[in-house]
Protein backbone atom coordinates (compact mmCIF):
# COMPACT_ATOMS: atom_id res chain seq x y z
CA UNK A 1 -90.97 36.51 32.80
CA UNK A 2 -88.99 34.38 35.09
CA UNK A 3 -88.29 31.93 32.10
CA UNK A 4 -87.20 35.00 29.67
CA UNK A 5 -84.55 35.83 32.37
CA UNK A 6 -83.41 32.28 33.51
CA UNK A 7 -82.76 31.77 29.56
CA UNK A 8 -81.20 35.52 29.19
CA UNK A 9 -78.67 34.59 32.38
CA UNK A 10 -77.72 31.02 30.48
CA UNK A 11 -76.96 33.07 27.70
CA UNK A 12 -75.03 35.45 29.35
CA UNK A 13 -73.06 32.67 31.35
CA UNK A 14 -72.42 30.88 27.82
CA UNK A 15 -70.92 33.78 26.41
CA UNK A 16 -68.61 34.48 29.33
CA UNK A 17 -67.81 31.38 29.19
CA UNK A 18 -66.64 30.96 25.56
CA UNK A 19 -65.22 34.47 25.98
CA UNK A 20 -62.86 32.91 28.71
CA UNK A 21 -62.20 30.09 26.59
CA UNK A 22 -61.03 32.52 23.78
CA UNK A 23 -58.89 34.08 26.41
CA UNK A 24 -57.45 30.70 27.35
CA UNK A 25 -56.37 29.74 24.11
CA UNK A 26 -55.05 33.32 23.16
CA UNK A 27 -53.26 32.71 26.52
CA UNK A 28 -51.83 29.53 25.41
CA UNK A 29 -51.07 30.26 21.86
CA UNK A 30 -48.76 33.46 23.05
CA UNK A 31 -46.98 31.40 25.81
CA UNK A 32 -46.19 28.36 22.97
CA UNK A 33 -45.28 31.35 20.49
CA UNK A 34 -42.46 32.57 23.40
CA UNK A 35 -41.56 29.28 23.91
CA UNK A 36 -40.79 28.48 20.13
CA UNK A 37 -39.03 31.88 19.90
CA UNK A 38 -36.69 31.14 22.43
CA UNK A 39 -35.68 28.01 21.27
CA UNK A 40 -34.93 29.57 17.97
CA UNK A 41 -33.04 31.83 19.55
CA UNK A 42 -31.16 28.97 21.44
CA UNK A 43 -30.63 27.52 18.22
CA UNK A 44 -29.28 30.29 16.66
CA UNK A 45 -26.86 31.51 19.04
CA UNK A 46 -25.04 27.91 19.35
CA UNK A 47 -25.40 28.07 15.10
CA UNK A 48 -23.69 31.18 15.28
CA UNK A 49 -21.06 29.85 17.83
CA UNK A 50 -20.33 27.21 16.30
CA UNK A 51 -19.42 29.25 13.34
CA UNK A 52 -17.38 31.90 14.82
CA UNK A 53 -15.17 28.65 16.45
CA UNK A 54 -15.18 27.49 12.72
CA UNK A 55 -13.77 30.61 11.33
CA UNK A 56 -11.01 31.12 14.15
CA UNK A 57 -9.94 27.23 14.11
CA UNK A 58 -9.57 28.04 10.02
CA UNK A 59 -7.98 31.85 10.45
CA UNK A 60 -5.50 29.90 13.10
CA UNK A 61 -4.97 27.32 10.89
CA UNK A 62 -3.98 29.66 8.08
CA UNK A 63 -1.86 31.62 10.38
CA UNK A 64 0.21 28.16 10.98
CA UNK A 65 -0.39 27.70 14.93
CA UNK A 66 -2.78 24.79 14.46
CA UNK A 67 -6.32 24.45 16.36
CA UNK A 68 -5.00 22.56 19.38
CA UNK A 69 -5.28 25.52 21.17
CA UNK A 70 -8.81 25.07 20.57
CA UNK A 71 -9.67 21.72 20.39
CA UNK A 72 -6.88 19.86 22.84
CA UNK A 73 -3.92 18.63 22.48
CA UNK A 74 -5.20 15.68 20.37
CA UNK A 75 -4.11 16.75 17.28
CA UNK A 76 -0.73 17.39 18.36
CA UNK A 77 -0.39 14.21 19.82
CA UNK A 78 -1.59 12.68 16.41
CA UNK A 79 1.30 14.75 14.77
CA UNK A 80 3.87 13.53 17.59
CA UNK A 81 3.29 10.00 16.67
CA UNK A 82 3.29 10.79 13.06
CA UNK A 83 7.04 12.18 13.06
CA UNK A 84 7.91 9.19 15.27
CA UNK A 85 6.86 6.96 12.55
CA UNK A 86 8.32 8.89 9.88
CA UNK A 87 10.68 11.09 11.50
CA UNK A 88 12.57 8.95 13.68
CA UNK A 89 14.24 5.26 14.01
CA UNK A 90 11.63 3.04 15.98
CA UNK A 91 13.38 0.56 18.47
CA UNK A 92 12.33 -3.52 18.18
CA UNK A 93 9.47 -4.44 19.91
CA UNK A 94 8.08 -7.96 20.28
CA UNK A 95 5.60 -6.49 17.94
CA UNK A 96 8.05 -5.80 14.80
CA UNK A 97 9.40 -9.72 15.96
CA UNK A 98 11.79 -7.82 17.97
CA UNK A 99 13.91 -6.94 14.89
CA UNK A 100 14.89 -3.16 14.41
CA UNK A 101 14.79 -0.96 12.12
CA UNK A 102 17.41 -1.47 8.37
CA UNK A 103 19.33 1.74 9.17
CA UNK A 104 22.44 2.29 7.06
CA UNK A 105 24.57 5.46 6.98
CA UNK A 106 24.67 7.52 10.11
CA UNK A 107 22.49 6.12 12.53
CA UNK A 108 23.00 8.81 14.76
CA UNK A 109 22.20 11.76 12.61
CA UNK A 110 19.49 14.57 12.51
CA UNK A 111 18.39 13.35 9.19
CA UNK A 112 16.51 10.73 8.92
CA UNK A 113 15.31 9.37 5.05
CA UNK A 114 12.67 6.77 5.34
CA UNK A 115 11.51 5.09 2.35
CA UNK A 116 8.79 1.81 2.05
CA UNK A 117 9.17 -0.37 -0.56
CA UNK A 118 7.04 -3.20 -2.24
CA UNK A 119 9.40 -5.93 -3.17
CA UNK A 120 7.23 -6.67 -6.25
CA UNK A 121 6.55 -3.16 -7.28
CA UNK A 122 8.43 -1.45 -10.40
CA UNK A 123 8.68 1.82 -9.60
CA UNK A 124 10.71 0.93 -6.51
CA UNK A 125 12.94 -1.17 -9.10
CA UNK A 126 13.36 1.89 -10.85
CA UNK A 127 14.09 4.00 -7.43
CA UNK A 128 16.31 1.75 -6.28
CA UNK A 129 18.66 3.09 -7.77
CA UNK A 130 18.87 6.19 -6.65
CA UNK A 131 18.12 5.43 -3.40
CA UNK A 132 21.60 3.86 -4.14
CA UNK A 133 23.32 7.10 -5.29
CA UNK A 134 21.92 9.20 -2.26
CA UNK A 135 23.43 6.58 0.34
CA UNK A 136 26.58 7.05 -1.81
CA UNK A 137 26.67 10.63 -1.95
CA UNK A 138 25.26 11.12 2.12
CA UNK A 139 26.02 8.13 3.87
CA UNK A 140 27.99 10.22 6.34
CA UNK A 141 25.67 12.71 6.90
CA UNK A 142 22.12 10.78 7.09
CA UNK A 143 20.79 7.78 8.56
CA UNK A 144 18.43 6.00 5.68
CA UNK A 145 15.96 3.67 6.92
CA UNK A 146 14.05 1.19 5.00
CA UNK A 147 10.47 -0.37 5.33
CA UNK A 148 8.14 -2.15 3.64
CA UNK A 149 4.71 -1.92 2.65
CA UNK A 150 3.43 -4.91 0.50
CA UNK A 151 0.33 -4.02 -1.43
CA UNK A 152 -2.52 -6.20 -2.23
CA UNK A 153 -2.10 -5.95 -5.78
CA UNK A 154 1.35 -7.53 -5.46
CA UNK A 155 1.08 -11.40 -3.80
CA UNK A 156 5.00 -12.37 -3.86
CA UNK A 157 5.73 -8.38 -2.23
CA UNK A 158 5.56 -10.11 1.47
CA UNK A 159 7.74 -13.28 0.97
CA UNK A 160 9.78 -10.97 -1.04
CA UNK A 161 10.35 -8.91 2.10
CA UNK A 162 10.50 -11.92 4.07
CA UNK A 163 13.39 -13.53 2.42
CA UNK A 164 14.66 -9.95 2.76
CA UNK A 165 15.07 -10.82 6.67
CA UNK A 166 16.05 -14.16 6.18
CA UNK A 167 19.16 -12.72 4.35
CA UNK A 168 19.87 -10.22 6.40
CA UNK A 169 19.95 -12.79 9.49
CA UNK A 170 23.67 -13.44 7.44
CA UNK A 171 24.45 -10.31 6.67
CA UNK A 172 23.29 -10.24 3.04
CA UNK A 173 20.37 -7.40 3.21
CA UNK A 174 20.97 -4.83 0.69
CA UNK A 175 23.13 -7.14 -1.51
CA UNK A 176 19.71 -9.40 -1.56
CA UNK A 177 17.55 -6.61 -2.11
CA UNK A 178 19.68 -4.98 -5.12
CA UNK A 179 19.64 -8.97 -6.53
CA UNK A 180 15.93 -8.87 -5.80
CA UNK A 181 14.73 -5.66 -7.92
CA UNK A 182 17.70 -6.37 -10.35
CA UNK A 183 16.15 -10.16 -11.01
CA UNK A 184 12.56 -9.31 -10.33
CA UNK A 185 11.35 -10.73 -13.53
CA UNK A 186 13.27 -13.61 -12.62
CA UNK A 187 10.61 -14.44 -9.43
CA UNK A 188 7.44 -11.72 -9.68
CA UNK A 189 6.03 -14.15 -12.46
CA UNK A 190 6.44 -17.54 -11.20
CA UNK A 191 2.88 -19.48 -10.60
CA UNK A 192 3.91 -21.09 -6.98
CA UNK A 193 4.91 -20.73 -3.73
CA UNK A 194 7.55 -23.75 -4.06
CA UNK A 195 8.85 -22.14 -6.86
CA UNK A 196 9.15 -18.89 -5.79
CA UNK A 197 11.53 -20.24 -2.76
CA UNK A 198 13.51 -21.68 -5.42
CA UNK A 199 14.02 -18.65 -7.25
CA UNK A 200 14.67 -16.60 -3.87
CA UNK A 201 16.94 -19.18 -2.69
CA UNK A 202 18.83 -18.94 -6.44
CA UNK A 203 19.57 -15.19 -6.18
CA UNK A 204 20.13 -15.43 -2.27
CA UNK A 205 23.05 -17.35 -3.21
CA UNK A 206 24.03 -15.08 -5.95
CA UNK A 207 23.61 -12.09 -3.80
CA UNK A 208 26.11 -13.80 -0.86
CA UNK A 209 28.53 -14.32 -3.86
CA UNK A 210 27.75 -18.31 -3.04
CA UNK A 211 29.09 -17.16 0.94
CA UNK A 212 25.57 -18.00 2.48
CA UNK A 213 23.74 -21.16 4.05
CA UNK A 214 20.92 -21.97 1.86
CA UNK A 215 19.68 -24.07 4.60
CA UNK A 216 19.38 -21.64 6.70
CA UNK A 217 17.70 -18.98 4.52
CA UNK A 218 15.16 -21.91 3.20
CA UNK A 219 13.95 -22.39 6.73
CA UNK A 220 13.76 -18.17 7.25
CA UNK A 221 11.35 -17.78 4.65
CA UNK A 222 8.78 -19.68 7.47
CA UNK A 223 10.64 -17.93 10.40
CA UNK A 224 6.89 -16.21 12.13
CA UNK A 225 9.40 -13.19 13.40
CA UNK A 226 10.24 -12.18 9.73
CA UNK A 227 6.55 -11.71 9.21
CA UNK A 228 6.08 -10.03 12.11
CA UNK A 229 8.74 -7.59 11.14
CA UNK A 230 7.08 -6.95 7.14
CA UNK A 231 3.60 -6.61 9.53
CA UNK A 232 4.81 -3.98 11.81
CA UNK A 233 6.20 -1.99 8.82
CA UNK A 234 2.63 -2.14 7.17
CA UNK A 235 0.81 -1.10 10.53
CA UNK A 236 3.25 1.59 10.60
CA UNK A 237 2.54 2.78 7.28
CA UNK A 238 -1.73 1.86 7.32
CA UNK A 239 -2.05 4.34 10.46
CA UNK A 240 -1.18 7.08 7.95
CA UNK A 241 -3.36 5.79 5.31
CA UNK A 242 0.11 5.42 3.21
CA UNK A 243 -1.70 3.16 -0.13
CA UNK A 244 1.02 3.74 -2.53
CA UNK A 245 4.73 2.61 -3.25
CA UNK A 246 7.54 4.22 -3.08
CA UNK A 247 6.89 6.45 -0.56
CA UNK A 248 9.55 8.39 0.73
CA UNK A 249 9.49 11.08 4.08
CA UNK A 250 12.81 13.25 5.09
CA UNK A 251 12.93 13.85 8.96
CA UNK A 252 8.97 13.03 8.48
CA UNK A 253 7.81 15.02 5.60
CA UNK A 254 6.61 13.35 3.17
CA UNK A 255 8.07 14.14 -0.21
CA UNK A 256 6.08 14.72 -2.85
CA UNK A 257 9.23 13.32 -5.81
CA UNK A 258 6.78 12.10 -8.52
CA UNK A 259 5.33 15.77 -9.18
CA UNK A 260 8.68 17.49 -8.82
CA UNK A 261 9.93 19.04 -11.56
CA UNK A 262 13.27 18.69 -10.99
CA UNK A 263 13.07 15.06 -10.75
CA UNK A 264 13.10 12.91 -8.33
CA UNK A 265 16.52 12.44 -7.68
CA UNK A 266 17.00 16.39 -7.14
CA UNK A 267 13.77 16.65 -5.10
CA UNK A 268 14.97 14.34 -2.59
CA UNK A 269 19.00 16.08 -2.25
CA UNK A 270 17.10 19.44 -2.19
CA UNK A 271 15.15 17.96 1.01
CA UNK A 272 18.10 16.58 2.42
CA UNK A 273 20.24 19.49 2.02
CA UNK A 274 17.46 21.83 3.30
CA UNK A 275 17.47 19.42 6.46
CA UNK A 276 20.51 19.07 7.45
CA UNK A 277 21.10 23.05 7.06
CA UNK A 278 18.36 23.72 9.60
């Protein structure tokens, strides 16, 4: 009898037991399943946050105010150092070899038409030209600047721009640059170094009208400032991921000429006449 109940108590005790154990793990179970719903709902509510800041940067975007307001002033400041690049005359620097900026026209003047060139590159043989035509027609009204941005496709582009500085230490810039692009098959296609400083020391003497020291200019196509100077230009142009030649920007917009329907040469007086209006 005694043995009937010792073995009906274990039982008893067993089944309490596993009946707690259920409990335990129902316990458990219910406080991981609030756990995993609250970090879902965590999850969701910075998804959703996220896109509501989405949609207002994009509706303020649209509605032209930027998303500085939103984000800092970083953006701005990116923008601010973009028109002083390509808005504005930049002052020498030991950086640029402390040579300044080719400005011709007036220096002074709200408008500012920046264009960079590859020396070697025909399309800014054939814009030459009217880059020509708009200095004649506004060269009392804007102040056009020019840079240069030799591309890797082109190997004589930087000694190109090189002897560029080495002329203009005698006063011969543009008169060597129109020789350049007007005589570029003369030197783009020679197979040396040595013999492209010949042919840039030929048409630096035609372009001073036989006025210049050849000396001189000879020993300025190795002067390390000149470089400098064609270096700065292409930093200037690489922070704006510029990959293309000519590329031309009016009071730091950058216009888009070779889509223009109207042609070049009218795309860039309509920009030009719209900014000096404003």
């Amino acid at each position: 009898m005694t043995e009937k109940k010792t073995a009906k108590t274990k039982k008893v005790a067993k089944t309490s037991e596993y009946k707690n154990a259920v409990k335990g793990k129902k316990k458990g179970t219910v406080v991981v399943s609030q756990t995993y719903v609250a970090v879902m709902a965590i999850i969701i509510a910075v998804q959703t946050l996220v896109i509501l800041v989405l949609m207002m940067a994009l509706t303020t975007s649209l509605n032209g105010k930027g998303i500085d307001s939103l984000f800092g002033g970083e953006q701005t400041a990116q923008r601010q150092d973009r028109d002083i690049r390509h808005g504005g005359i930049i002052a020498a620097s030991p950086e640029s070899g402390n040579i300044g900026e080719h400005v011709r026209g007036k220096k002074d003047s709200k408008v500012v038409f920046i264009w960079y060139t590859d020396m070697q590159c025909p399309a800014c043989a054939q814009m030459w030209p009217i880059i020509e035509a708009l200095y004649a027609k506004y060269s009392d009204k804007v102040a056009f600047v020019t840079r240069y941005l030799p591309l890797n496709m082109h190997p004589y582009a930087r000694p190109a721009s090189i002897a560029l500085e080495s002329a203009d230490a005698q006063g011969y810039y543009y008169e060597m640059m129109s020789a350049l692009f007007t005589r570029r098959n003369d030197w783009v296609y020679v197979s040396d170094e040595d013999m492209l400083a010949d042919r840039f020391d030929e048409i630096f003497k035609e372009a001073s009208g036989g006025k210049g020291d050849g000396v001189k200019f000879r020993e300025g196509l190795n002067r390390e400032e000149y470089g400098k100077k064609v270096d700065h230009d292409m930093k200037l142009a690489r922070e704006d991921s510029l990959t293309s030649t000519p590329t031309v920007f009016i009071n730091g917009r950058e216009i888009d000429f070779a889509n223009a329907s109207e042609g070049a040469s009218t795309a860039f007086i309509n920009a030009i006449e719209d900014a000096l209006n404003k």
